[in-house]
C-alpha atoms as a PDB file:
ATOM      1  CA  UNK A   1       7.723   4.316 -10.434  1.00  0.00           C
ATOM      2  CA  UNK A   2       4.141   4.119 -11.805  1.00  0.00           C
ATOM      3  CA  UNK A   3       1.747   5.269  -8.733  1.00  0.00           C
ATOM      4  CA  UNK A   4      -0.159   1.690  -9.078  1.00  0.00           C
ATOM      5  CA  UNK A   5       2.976   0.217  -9.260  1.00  0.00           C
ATOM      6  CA  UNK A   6       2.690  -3.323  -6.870  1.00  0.00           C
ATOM      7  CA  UNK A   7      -0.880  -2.825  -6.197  1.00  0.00           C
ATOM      8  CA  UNK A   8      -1.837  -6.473  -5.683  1.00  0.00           C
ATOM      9  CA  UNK A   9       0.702  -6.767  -2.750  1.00  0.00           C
ATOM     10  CA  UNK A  10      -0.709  -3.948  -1.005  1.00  0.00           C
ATOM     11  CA  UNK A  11      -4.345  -3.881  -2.221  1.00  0.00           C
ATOM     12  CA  UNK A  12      -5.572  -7.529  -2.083  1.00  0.00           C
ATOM     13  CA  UNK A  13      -4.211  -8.377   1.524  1.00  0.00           C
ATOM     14  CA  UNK A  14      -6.351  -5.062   3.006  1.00  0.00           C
ATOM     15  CA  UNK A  15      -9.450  -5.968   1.009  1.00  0.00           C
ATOM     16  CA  UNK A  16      -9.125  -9.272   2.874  1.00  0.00           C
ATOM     17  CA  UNK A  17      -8.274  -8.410   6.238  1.00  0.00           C
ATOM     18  CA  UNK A  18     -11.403  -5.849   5.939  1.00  0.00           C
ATOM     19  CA  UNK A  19     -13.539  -8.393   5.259  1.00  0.00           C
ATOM     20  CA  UNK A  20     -12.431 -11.315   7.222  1.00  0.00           C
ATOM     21  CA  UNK A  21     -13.650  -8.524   9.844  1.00  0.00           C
ATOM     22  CA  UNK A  22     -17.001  -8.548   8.506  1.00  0.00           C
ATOM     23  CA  UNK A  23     -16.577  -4.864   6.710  1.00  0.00           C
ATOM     24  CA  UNK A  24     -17.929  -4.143   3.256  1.00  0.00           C
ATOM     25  CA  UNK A  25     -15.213  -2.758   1.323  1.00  0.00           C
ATOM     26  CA  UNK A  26     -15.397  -0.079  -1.301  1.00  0.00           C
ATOM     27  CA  UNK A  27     -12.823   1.226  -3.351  1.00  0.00           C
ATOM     28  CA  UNK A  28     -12.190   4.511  -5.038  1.00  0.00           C
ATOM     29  CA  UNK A  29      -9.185   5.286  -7.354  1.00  0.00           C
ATOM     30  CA  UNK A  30      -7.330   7.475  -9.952  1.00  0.00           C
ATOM     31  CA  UNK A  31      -6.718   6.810 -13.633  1.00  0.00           C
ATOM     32  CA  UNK A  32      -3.505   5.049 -11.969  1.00  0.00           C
ATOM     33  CA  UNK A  33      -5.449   1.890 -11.435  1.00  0.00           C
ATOM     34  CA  UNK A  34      -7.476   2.084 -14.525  1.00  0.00           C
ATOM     35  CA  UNK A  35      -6.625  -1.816 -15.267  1.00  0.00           C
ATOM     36  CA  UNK A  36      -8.716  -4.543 -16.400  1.00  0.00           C
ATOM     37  CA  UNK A  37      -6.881  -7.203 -14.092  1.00  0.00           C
ATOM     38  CA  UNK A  38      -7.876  -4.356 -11.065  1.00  0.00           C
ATOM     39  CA  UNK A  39     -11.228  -4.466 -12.090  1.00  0.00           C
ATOM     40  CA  UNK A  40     -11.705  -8.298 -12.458  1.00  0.00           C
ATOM     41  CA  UNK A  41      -9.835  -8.596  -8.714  1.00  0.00           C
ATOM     42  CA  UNK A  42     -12.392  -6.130  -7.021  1.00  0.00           C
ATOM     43  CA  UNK A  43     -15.421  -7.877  -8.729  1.00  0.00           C
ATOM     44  CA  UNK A  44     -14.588 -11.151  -7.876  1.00  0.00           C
ATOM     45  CA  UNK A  45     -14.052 -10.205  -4.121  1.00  0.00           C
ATOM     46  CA  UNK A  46     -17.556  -8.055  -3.947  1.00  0.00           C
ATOM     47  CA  UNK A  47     -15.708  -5.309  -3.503  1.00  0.00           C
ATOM     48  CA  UNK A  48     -17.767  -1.670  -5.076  1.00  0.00           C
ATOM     49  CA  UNK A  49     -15.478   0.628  -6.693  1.00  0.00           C
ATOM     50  CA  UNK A  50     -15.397   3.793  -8.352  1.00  0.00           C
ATOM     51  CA  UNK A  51     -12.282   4.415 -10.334  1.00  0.00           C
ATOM     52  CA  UNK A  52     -11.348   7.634 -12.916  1.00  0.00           C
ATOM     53  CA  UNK A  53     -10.504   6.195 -16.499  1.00  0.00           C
ATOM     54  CA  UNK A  54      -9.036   8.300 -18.983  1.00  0.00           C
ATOM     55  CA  UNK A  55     -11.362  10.041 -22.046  1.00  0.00           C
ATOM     56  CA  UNK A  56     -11.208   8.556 -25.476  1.00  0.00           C
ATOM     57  CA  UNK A  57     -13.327   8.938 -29.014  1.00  0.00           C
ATOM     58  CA  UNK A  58     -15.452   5.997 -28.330  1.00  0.00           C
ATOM     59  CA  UNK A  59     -16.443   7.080 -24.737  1.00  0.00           C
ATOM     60  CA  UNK A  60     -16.536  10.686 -26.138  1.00  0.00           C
ATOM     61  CA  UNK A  61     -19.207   9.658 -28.991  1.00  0.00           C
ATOM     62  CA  UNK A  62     -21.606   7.720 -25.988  1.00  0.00           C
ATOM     63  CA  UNK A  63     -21.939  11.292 -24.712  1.00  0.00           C
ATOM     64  CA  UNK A  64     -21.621  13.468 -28.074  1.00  0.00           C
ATOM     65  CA  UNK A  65     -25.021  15.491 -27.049  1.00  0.00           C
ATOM     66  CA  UNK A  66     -23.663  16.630 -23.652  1.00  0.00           C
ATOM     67  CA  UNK A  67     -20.282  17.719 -25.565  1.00  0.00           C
ATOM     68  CA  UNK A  68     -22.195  20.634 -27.403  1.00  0.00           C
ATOM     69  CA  UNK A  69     -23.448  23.964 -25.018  1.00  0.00           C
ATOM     70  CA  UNK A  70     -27.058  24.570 -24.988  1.00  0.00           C
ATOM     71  CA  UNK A  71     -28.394  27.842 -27.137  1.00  0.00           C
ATOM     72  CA  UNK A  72     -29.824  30.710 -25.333  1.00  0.00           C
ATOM     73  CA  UNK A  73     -27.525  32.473 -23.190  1.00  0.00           C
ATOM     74  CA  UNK A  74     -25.328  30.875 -20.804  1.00  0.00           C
ATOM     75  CA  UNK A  75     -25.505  31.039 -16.809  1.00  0.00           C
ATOM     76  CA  UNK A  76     -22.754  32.192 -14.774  1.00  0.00           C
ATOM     77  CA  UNK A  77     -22.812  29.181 -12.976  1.00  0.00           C
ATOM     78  CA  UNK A  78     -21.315  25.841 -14.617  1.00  0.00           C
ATOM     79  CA  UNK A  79     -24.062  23.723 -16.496  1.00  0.00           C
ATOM     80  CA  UNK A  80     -22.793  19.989 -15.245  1.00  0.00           C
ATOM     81  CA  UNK A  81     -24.633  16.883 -16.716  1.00  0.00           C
ATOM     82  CA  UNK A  82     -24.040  13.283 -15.698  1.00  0.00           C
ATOM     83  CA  UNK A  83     -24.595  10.031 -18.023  1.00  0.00           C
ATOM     84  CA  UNK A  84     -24.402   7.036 -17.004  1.00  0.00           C
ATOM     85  CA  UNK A  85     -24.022   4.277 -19.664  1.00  0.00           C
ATOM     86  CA  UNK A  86     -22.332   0.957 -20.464  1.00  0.00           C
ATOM     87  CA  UNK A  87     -19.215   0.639 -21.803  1.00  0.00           C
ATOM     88  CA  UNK A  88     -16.984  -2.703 -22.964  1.00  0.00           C
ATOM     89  CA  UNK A  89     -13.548  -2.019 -24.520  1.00  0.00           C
ATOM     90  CA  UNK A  90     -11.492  -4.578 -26.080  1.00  0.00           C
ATOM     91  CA  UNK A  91      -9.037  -5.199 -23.208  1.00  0.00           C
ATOM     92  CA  UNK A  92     -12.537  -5.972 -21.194  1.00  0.00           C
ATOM     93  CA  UNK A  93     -14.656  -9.389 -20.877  1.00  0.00           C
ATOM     94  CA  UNK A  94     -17.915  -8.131 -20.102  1.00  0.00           C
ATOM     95  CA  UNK A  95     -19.668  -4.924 -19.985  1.00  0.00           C
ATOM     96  CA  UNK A  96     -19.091  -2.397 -17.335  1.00  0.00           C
ATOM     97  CA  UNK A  97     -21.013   0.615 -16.279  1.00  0.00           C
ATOM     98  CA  UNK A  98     -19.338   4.174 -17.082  1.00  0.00           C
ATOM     99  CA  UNK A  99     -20.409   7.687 -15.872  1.00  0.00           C
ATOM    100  CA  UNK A 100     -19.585  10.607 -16.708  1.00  0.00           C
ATOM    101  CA  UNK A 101     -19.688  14.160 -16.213  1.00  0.00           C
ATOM    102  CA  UNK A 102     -19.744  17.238 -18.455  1.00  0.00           C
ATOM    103  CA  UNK A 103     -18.820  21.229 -17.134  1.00  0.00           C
ATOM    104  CA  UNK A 104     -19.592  24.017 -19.214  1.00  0.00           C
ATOM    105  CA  UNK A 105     -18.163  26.864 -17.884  1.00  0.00           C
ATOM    106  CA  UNK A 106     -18.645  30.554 -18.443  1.00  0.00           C
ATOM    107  CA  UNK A 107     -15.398  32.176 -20.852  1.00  0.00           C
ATOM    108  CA  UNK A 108     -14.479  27.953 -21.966  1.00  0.00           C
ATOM    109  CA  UNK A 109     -14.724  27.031 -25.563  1.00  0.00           C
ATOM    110  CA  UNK A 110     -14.028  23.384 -24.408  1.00  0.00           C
ATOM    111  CA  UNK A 111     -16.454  21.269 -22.044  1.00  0.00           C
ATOM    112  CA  UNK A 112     -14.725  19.621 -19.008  1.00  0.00           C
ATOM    113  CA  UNK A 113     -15.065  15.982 -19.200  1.00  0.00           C
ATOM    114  CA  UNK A 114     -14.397  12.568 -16.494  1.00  0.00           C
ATOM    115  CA  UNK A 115     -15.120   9.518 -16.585  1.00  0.00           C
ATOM    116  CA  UNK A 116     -15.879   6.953 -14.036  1.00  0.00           C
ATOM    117  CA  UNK A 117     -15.678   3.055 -14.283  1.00  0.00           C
ATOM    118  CA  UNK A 118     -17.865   1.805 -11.309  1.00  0.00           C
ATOM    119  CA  UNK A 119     -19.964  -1.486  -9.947  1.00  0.00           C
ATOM    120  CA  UNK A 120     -21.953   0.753  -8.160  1.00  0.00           C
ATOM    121  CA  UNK A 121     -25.723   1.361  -8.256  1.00  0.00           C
ATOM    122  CA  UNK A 122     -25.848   4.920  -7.164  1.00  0.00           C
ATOM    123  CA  UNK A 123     -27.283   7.356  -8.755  1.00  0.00           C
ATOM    124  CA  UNK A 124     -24.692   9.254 -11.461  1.00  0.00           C
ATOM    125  CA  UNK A 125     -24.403  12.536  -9.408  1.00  0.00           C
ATOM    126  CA  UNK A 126     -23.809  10.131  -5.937  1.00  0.00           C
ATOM    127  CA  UNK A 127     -21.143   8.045  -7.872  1.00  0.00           C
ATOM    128  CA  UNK A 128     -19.374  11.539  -8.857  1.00  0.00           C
ATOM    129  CA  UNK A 129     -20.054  13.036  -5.467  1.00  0.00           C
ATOM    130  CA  UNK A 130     -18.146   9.491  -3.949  1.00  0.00           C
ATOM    131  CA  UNK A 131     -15.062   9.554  -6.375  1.00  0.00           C
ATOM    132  CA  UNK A 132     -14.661  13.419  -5.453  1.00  0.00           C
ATOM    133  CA  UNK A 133     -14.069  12.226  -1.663  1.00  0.00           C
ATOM    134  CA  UNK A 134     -10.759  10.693  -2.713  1.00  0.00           C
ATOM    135  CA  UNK A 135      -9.421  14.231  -2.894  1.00  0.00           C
ATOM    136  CA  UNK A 136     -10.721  15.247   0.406  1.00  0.00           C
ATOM    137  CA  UNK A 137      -8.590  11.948   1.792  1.00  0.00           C
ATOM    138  CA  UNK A 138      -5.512  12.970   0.497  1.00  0.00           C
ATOM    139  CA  UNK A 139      -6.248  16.739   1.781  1.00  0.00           C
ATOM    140  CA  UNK A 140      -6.484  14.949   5.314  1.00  0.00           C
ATOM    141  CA  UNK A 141      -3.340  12.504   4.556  1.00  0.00           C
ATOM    142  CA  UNK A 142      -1.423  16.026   3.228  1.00  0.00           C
ATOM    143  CA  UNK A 143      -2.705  17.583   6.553  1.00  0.00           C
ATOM    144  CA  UNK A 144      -1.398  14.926   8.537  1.00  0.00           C
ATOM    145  CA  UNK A 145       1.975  15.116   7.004  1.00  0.00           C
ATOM    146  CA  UNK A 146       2.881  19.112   7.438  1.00  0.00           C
ATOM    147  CA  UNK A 147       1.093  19.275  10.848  1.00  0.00           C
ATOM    148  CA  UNK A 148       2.178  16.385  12.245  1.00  0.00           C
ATOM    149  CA  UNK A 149       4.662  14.991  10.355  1.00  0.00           C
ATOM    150  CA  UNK A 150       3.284  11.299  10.224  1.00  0.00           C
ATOM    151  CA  UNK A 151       5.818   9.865   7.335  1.00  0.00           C
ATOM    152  CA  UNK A 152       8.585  10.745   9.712  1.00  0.00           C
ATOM    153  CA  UNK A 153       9.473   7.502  10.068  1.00  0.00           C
ATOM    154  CA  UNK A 154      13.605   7.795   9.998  1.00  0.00           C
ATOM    155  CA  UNK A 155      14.138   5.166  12.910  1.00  0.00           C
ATOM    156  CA  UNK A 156      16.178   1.681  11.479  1.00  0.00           C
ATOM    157  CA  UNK A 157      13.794  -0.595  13.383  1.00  0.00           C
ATOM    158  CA  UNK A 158      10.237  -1.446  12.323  1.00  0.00           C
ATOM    159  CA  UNK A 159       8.430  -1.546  15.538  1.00  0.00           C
ATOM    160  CA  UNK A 160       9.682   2.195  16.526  1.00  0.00           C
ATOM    161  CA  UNK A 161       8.679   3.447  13.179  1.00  0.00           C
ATOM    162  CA  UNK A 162       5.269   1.673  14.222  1.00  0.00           C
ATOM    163  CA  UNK A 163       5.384   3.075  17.516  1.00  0.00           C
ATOM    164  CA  UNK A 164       5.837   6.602  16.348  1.00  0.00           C
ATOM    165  CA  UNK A 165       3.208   6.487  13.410  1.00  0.00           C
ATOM    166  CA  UNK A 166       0.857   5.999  16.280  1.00  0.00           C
ATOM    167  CA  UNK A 167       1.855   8.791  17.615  1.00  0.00           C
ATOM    168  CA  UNK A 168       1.549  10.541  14.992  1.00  0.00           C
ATOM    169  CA  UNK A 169      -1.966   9.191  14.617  1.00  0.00           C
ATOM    170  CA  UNK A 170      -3.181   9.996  17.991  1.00  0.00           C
ATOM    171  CA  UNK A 171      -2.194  13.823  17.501  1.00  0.00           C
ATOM    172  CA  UNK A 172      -3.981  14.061  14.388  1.00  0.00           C
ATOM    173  CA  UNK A 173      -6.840  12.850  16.033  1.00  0.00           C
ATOM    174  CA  UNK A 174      -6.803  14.802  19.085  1.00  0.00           C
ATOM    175  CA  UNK A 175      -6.095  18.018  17.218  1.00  0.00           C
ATOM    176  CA  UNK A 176      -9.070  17.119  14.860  1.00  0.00           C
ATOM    177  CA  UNK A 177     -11.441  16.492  17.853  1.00  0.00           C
ATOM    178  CA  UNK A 178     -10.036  20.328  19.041  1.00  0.00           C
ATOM    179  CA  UNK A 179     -10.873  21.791  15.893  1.00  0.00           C
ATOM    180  CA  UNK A 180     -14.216  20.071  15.480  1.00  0.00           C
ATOM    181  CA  UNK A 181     -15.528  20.313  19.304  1.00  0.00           C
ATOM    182  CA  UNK A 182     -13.663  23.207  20.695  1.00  0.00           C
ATOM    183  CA  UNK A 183     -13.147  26.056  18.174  1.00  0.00           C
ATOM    184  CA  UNK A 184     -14.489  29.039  17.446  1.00  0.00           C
ATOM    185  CA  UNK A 185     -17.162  29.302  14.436  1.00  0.00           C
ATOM    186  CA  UNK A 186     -15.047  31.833  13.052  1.00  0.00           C
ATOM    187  CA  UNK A 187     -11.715  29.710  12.766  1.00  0.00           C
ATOM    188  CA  UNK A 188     -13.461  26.652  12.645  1.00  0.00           C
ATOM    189  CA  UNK A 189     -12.531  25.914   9.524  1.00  0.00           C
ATOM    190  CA  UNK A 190      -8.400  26.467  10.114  1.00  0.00           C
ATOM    191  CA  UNK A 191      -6.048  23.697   9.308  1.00  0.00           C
ATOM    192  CA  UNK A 192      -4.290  21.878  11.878  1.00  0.00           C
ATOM    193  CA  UNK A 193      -0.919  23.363  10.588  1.00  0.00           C
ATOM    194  CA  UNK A 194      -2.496  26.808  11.139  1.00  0.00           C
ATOM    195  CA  UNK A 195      -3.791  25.809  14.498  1.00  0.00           C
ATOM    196  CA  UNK A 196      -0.333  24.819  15.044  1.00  0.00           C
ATOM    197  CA  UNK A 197       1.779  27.703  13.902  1.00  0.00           C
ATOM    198  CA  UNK A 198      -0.540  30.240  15.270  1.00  0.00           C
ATOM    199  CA  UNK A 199      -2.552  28.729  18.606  1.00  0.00           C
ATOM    200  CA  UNK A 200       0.228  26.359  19.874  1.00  0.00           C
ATOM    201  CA  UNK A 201       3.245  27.801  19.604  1.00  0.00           C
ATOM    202  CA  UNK A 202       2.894  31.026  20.818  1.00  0.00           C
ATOM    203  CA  UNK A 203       5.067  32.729  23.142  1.00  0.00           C
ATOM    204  CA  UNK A 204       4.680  32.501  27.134  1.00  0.00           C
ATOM    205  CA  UNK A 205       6.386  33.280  30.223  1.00  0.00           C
ATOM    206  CA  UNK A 206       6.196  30.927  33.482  1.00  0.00           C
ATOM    207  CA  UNK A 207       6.273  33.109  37.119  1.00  0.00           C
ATOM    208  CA  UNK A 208       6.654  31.240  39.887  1.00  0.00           C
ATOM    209  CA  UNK A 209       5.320  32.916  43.317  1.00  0.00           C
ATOM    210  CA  UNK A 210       5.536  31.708  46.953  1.00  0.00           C
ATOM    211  CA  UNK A 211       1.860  29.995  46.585  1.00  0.00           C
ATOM    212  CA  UNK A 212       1.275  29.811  42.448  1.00  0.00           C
ATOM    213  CA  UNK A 213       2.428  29.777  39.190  1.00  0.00           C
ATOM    214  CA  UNK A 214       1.240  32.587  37.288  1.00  0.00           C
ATOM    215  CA  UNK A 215       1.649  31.638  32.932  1.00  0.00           C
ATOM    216  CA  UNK A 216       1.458  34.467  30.803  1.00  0.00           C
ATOM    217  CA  UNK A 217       0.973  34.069  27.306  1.00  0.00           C
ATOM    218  CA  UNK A 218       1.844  36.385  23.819  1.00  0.00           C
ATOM    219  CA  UNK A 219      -1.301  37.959  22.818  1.00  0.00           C
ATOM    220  CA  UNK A 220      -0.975  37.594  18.827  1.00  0.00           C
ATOM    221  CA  UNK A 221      -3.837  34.865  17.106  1.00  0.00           C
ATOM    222  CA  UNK A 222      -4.373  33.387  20.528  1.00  0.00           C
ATOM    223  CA  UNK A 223      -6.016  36.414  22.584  1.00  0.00           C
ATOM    224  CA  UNK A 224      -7.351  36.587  26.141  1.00  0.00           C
ATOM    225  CA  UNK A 225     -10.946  36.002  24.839  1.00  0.00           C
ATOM    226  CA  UNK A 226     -10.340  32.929  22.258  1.00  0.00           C
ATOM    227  CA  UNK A 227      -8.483  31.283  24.951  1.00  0.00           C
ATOM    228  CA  UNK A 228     -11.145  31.878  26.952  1.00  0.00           C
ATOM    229  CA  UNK A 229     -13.452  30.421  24.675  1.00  0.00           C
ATOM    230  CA  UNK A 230     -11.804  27.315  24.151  1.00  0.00           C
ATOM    231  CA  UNK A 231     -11.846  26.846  28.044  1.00  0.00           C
ATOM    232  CA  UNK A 232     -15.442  27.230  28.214  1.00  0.00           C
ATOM    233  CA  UNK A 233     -16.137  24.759  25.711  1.00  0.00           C
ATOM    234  CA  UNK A 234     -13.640  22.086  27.013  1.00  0.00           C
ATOM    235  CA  UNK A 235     -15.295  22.168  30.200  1.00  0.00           C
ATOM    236  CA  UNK A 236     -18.935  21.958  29.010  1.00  0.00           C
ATOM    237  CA  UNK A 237     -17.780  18.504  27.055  1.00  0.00           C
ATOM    238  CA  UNK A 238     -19.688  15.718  28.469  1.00  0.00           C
ATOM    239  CA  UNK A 239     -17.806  13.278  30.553  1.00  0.00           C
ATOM    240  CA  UNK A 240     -17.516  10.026  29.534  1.00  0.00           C
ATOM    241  CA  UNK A 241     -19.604   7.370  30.741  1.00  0.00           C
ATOM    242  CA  UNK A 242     -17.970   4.642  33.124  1.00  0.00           C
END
């Protein structure tokens, strides 16, 4: 099935219920839902979008003078250069604003090239810097589904399914807010499956005494100091107010 397969069913109804809630919608996309009947359903609903659209001669030939390096001696670093231009193809009823983006790279013959069909009036380097977000989304959405396991949704009725997507949800979140509030600079930047595999399920040993319970825990990623750490900082949070 083609990934923009359905869209209208499951597109327009969210656009709507976001706005009936007095949000501003915007909408970023793959070259999936490059479609002039996607583009003509955002504009009419106000809706700013920023969707990839696949490279051809004529869009190639509106940017022929970033195609070609620059002389001297190239930079180890990648040379990008945005344009930003208007485009109308034949499938199209009015004009529409394109940007794109050129990558020369150090040791490639060939330039990397993207293009971007948007509404927007950002500059070209913020309109790039938006669509690139899309990939950090499904990084979280992939993150949700090996830590969590959020599309675990095997149960025959619709409301437990619900129920346990929730759940699901509220993990995520709470192991977010732990990674974000309560780690360490120096593993800050784990994923939650990491966290997972190598802070929360770690061995441990419950003794019970006359008077207290004494839990001893496998020193292996989660050590004596780290835990401590993470103590600290849990109880320095502010409490909230009310």
């Amino acid at each position: 099935m083609h990934s923009a397969e359905g869209w209208h069913e499951l597109l327009l109804p969210q656009i709507e219920r976001q706005q009936d809630q007095g949000k501003d919608v915007v909408f970023r996309a793959d070259a999936a839902f490059a479609k002039p009947e996607v583009y003509e359903a955002l504009e009419e609903r106000g809706v700013k979008y920023a969707i990839r659209i696949p490279g051809n001669d004529s869009l190639e030939r509106d940017i022929a003078e970033l195609l070609s390096r620059p002389v001297g001696r190239p930079s180890h670093k990648p040379l990008i250069r945005y344009k930003s231009f208007l485009c109308e193809a034949a499938s199209w009823q009015t004009a529409r604003r394109v940007v794109a983006k050129v990558e020369h790279h150090v040791g490639e013959l060939f330039p990397r090239v993207g293009f971007i069909l948007t509404n927007m009036s950002l500059p070209s380097r913020a309109v790039v810097r938006f669509y690139n977000k899309r990939g950090t989304a499904e990084q979280w959405i992939k993150e949700g589904k090996q830590a969590v396991k959020m599309t675990r949704l095997s149960c025959h009725r619709f409301r437990s399914n619900e129920v346990r997507l929730w759940l699901s949800v509220l993990a995520y979140n709470l192991g977010n807010l732990w990674r974000r509030l309560v780690l360490p600079r120096r593993i800050a930047g784990w994923s939650l499956t990491s966290l997972k595999q190598r802070l929360v399920k770690t061995g441990s040993r419950l003794l019970k005494h006359a008077r207290y319970y004494w839990l001893l825990l496998a020193e292996s990623h989660l050590t004596r100091r780290l835990f401590g750490a993470m103590a600290g900082r849990i109880e320095s949070l502010p409490l909230p107010a009310g």
